[in-house]
C-alpha atoms as a PDB file:
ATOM      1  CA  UNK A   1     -13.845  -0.259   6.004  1.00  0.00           C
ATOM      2  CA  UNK A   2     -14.058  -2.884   9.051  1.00  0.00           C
ATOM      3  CA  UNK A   3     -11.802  -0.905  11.408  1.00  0.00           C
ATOM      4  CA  UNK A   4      -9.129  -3.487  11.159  1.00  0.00           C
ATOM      5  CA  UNK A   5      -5.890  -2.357  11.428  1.00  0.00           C
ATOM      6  CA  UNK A   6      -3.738  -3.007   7.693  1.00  0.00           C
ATOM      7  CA  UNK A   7      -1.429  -5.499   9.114  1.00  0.00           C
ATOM      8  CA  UNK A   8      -3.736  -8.200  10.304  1.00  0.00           C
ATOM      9  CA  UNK A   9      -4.751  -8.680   6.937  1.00  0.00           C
ATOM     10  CA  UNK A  10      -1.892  -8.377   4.916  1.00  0.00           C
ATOM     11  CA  UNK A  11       1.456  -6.544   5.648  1.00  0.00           C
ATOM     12  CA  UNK A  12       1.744  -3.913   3.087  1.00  0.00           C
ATOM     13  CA  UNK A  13       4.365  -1.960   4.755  1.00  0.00           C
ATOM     14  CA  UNK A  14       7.032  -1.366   2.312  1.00  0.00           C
ATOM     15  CA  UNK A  15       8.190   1.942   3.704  1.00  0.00           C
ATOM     16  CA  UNK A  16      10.852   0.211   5.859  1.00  0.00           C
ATOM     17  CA  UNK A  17      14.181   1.414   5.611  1.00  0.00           C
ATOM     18  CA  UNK A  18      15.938  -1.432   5.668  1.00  0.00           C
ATOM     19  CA  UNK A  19      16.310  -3.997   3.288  1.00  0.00           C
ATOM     20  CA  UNK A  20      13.826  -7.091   3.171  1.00  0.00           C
ATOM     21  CA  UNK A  21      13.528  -9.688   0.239  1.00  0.00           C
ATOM     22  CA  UNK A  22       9.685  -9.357   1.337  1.00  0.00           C
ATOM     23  CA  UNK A  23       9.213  -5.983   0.880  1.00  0.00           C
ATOM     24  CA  UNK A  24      10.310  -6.727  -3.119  1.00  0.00           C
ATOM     25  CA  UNK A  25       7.130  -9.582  -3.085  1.00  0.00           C
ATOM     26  CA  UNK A  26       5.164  -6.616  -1.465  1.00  0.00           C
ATOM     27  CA  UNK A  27       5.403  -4.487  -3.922  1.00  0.00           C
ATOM     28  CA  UNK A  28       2.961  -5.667  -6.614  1.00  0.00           C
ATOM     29  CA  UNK A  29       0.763  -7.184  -4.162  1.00  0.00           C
ATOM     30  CA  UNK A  30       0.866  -3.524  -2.774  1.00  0.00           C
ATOM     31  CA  UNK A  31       0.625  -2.227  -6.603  1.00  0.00           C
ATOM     32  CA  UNK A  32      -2.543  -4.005  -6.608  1.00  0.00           C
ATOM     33  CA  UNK A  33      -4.273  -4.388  -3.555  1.00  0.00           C
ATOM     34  CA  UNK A  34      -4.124  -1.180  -1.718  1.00  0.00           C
ATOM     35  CA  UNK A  35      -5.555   1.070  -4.500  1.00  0.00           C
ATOM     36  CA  UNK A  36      -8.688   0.542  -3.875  1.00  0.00           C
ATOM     37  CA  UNK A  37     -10.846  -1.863  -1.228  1.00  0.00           C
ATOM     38  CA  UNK A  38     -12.489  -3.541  -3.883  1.00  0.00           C
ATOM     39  CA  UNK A  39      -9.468  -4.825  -5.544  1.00  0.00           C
ATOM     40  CA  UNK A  40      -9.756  -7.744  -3.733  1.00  0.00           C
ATOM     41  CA  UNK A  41     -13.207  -8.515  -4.461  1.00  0.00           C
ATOM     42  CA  UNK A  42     -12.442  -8.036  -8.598  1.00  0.00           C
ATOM     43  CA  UNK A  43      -9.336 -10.691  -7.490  1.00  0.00           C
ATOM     44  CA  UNK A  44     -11.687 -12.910  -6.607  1.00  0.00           C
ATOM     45  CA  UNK A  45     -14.119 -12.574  -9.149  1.00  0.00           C
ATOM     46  CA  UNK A  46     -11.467 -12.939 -11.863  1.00  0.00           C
ATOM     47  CA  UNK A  47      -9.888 -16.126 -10.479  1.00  0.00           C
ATOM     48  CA  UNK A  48     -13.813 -17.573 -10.251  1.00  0.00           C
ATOM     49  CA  UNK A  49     -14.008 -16.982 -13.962  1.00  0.00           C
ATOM     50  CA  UNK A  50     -10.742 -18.251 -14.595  1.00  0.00           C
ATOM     51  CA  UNK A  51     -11.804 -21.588 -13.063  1.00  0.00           C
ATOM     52  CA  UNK A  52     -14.403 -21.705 -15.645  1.00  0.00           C
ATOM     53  CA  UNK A  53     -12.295 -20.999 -18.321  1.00  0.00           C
ATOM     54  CA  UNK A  54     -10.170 -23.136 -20.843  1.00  0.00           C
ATOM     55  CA  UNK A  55      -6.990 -21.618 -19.772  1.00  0.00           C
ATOM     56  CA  UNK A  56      -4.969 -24.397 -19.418  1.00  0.00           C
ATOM     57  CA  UNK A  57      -2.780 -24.231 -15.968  1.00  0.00           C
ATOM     58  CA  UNK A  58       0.284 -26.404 -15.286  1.00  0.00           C
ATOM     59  CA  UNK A  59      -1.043 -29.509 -13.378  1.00  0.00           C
ATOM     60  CA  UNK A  60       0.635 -30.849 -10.659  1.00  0.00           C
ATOM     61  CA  UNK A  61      -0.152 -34.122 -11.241  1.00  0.00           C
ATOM     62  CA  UNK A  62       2.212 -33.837 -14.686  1.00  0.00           C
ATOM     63  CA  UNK A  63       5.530 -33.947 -12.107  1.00  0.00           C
ATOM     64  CA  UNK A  64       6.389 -37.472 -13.338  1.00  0.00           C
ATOM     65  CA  UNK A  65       8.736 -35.991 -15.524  1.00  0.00           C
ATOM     66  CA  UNK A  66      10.930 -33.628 -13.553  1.00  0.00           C
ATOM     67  CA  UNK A  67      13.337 -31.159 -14.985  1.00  0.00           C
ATOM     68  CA  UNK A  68      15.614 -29.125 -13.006  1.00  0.00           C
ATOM     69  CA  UNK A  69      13.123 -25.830 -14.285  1.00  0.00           C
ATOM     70  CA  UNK A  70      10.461 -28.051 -11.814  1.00  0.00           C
ATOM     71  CA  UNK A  71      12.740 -28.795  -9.283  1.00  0.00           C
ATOM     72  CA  UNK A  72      14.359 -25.079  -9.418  1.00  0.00           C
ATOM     73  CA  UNK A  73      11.159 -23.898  -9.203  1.00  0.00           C
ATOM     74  CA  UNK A  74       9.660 -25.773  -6.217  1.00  0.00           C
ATOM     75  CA  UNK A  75      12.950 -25.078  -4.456  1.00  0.00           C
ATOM     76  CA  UNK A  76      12.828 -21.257  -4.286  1.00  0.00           C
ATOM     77  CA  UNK A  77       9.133 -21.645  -3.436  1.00  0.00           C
ATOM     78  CA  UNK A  78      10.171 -23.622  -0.820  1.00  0.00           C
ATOM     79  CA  UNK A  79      13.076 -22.218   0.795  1.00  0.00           C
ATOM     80  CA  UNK A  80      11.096 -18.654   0.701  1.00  0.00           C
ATOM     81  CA  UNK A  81       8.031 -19.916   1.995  1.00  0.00           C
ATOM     82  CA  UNK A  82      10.083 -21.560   4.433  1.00  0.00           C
ATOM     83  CA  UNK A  83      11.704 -18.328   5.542  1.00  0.00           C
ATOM     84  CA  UNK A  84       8.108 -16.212   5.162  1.00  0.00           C
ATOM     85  CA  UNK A  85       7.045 -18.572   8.071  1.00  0.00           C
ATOM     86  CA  UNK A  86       9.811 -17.594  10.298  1.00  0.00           C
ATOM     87  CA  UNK A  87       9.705 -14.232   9.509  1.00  0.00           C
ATOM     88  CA  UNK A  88       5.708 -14.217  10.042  1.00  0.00           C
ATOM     89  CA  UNK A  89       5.318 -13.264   6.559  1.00  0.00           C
ATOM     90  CA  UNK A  90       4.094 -16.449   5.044  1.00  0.00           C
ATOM     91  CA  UNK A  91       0.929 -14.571   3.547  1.00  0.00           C
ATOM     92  CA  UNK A  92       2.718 -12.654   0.980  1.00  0.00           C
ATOM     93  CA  UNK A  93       5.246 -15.693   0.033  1.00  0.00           C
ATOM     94  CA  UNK A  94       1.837 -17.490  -0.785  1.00  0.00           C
ATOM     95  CA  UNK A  95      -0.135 -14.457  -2.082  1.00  0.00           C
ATOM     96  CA  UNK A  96       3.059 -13.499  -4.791  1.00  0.00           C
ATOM     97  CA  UNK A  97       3.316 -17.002  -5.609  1.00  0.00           C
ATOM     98  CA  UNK A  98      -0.242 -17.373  -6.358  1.00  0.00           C
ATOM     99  CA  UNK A  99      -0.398 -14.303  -8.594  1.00  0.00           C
ATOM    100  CA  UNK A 100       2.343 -15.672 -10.680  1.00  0.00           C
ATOM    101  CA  UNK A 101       0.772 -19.051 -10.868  1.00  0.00           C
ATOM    102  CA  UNK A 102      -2.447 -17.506 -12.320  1.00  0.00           C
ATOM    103  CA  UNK A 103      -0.822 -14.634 -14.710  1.00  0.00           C
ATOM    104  CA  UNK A 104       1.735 -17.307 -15.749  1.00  0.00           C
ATOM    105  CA  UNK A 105      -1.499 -19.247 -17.001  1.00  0.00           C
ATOM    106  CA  UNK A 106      -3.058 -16.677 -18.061  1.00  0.00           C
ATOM    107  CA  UNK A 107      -0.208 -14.944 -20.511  1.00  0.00           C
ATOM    108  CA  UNK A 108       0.609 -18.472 -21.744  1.00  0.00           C
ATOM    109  CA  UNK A 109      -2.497 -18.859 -22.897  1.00  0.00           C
ATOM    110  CA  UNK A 110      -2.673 -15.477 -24.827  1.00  0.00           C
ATOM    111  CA  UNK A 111       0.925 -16.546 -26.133  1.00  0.00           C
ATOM    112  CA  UNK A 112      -0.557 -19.919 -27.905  1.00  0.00           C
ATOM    113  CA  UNK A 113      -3.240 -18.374 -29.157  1.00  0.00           C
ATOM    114  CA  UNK A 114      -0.665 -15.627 -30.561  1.00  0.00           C
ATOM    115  CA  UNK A 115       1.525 -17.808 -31.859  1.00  0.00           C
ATOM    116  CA  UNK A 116      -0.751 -20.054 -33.509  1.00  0.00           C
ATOM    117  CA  UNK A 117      -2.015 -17.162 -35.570  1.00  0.00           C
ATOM    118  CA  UNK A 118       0.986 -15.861 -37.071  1.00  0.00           C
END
């Protein structure tokens, strides 16, 4: 599209032969993004609408009560963001971890609303 090589944008080289806790991140952010160039433009648009939306997201601001699932949780985003930036591949600790932060949202909403239902 731009001419830019793959891997200064995001490093979707899973076909590596040896083994790399990084490449298993990849591989839905590869699932997703390299289908098609646009993907990341309908990304973007979806998380703008999501903004708008009343899908209610886990606030960090709530951490006044901590439970080991909260401290557990920030720990192995931590340690492997911690290791990303070592390794140089920070972008798809952050980019994984983002996706899960907004599907998390996203499919707890549709559970509630489920739930409440039945």
């Amino acid at each position: 599209m731009y001419n830019l090589p793959q891997n200064n944008i995001i490093l979707f080289s899973s076909n590596n032969s040896s083994f790399d806790f990084f490449n298993i991140l990849n591989y839905p952010l590869e699932f997703v993004f390299s289908n098609n160039a646009y993907m990341v433009l309908v990304f973007y648009i979806f998380t703008s609408i999501l903004l708008v939306s009343n899908i209610a997201y886990f606030k960090f601001t709530k951490v006044s009560s901590l439970d080991i699932k909260k401290i557990t949780g920030f720990l192995i985003f931590f340690i492997l963001f911690c290791f990303g930036f070592f390794k140089g591949r920070y972008d798809i600790v952050l980019l994984f971890f983002i996706l899960v932060y907004i599907l998390r949202g996203v499919l707890n909403y549709f559970y509630l609303k489920i739930s409440k239902k039945g």
